[in-house]
Protein backbone atom coordinates (compact mmCIF):
# COMPACT_ATOMS: atom_id res chain seq x y z
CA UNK A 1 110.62 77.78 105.78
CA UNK A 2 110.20 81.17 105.51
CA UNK A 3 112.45 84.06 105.05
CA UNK A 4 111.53 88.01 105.14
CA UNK A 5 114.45 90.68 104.29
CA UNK A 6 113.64 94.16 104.60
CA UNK A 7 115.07 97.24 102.96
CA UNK A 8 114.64 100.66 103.09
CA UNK A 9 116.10 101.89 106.43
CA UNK A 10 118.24 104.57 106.85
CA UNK A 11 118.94 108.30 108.22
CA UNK A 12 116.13 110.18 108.01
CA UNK A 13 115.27 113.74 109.00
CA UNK A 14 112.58 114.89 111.64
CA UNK A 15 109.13 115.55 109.58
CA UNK A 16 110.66 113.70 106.58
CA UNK A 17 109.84 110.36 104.74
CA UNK A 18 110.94 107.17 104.39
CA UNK A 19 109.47 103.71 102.86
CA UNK A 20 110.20 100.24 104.47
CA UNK A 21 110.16 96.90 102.19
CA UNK A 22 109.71 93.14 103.27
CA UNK A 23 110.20 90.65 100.68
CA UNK A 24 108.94 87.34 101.32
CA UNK A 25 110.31 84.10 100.47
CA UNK A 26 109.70 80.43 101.20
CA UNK A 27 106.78 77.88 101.50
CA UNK A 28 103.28 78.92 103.98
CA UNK A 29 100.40 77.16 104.02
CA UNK A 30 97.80 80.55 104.38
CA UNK A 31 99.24 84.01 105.51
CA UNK A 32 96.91 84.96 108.20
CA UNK A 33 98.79 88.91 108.49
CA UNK A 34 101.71 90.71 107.81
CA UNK A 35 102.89 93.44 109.49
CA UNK A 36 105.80 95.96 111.24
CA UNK A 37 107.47 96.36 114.37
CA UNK A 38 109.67 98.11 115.70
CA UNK A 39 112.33 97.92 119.07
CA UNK A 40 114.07 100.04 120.79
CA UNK A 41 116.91 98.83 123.79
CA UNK A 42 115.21 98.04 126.96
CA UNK A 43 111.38 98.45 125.29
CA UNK A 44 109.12 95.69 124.16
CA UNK A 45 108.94 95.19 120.63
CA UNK A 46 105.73 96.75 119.89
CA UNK A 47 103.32 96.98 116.67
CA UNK A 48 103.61 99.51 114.35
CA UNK A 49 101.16 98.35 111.30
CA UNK A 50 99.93 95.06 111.03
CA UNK A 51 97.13 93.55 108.27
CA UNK A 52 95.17 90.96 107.89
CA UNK A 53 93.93 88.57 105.54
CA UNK A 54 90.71 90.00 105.49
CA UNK A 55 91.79 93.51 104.82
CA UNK A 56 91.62 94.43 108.44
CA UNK A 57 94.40 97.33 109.25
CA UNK A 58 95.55 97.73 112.30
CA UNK A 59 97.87 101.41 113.53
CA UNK A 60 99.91 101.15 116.86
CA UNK A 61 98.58 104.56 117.77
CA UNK A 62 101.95 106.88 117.98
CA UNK A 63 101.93 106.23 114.26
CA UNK A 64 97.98 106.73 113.07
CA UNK A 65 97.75 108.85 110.88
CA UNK A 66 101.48 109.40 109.81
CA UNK A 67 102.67 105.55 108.83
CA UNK A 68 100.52 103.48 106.12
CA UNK A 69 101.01 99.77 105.68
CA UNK A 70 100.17 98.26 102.09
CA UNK A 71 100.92 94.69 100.53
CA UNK A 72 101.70 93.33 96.91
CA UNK A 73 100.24 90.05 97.07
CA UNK A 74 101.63 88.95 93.48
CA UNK A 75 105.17 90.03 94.54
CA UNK A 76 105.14 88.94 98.00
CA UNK A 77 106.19 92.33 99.08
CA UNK A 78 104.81 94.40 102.25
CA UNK A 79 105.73 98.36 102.58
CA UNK A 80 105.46 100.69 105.03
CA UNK A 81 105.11 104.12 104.51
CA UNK A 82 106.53 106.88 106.95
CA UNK A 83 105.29 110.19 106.76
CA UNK A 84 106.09 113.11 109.08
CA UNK A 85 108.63 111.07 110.70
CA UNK A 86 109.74 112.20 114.46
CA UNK A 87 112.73 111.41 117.06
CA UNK A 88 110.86 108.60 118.77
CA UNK A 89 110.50 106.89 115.34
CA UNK A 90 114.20 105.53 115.93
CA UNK A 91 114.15 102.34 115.77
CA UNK A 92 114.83 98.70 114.35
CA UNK A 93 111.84 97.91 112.22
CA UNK A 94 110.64 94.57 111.91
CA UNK A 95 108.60 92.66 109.07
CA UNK A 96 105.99 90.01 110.60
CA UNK A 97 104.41 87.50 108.90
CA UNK A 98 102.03 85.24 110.72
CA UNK A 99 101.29 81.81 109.57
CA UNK A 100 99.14 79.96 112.22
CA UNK A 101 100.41 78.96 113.89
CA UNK A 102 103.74 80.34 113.52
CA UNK A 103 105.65 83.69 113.38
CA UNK A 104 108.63 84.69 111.22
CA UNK A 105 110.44 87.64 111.97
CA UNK A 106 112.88 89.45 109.43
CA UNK A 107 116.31 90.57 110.55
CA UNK A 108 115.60 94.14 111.26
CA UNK A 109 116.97 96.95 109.08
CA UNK A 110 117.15 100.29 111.61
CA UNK A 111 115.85 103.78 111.24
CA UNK A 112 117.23 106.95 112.79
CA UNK A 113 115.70 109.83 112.91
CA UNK A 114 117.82 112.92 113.24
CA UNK A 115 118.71 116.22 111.95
């Protein structure tokens, strides 16, 4: 099984910075990609940084260019940087990691974005 914690969330100020962890714990046969999410109440969980393998990066695009996604393999650790930070940022953030053919999901740890 496979557990992922994350750490980092918090109160955070509009056009300030923040850094997301995911520690990952557990038996996988071959991590295919690891990545973010994020929710909001009544949305979709959508994609906020997701990579591969392969070194293939992939942005959901209201955070290109602001949020940066980066791994430690030898820790099992993923981060996510925030940068410039705005309102609609608000969210619970999600760590990933996909397994094929299955998906673990951490608990969530929530960022708010306010002044």
């Amino acid at each position: 099984q496979v557990r992922l914690v994350e750490s980092g969330g918090g109160l955070v100020q509009p056009g300030g910075s923040l850094t997301l962890s995911c520690a990952a714990s557990g038996t996988w046969f071959s991590i295919y990609a690891m990545g973010w999410y994020r929710q909001v109440p009544g949305k979709q969980r959508e994609l906020v940084a997701r990579t591969t393998r392969a070194g293939v990066t992939t942005y959901g695009d209201a955070v290109k260019g602001r949020f940066s996604i980066s791994r430690d393999n030898a820790k099992n650790m993923t981060y996510l940087q925030m940068n410039d930070v705005k309102s609609e940022d608000t969210a619970v953030y999600y760590c990933n990691l996909y397994d094929p053919p299955n998906y673990f999901w951490g608990q969530g740890t929530q960022v708010t974005v306010s002044s």
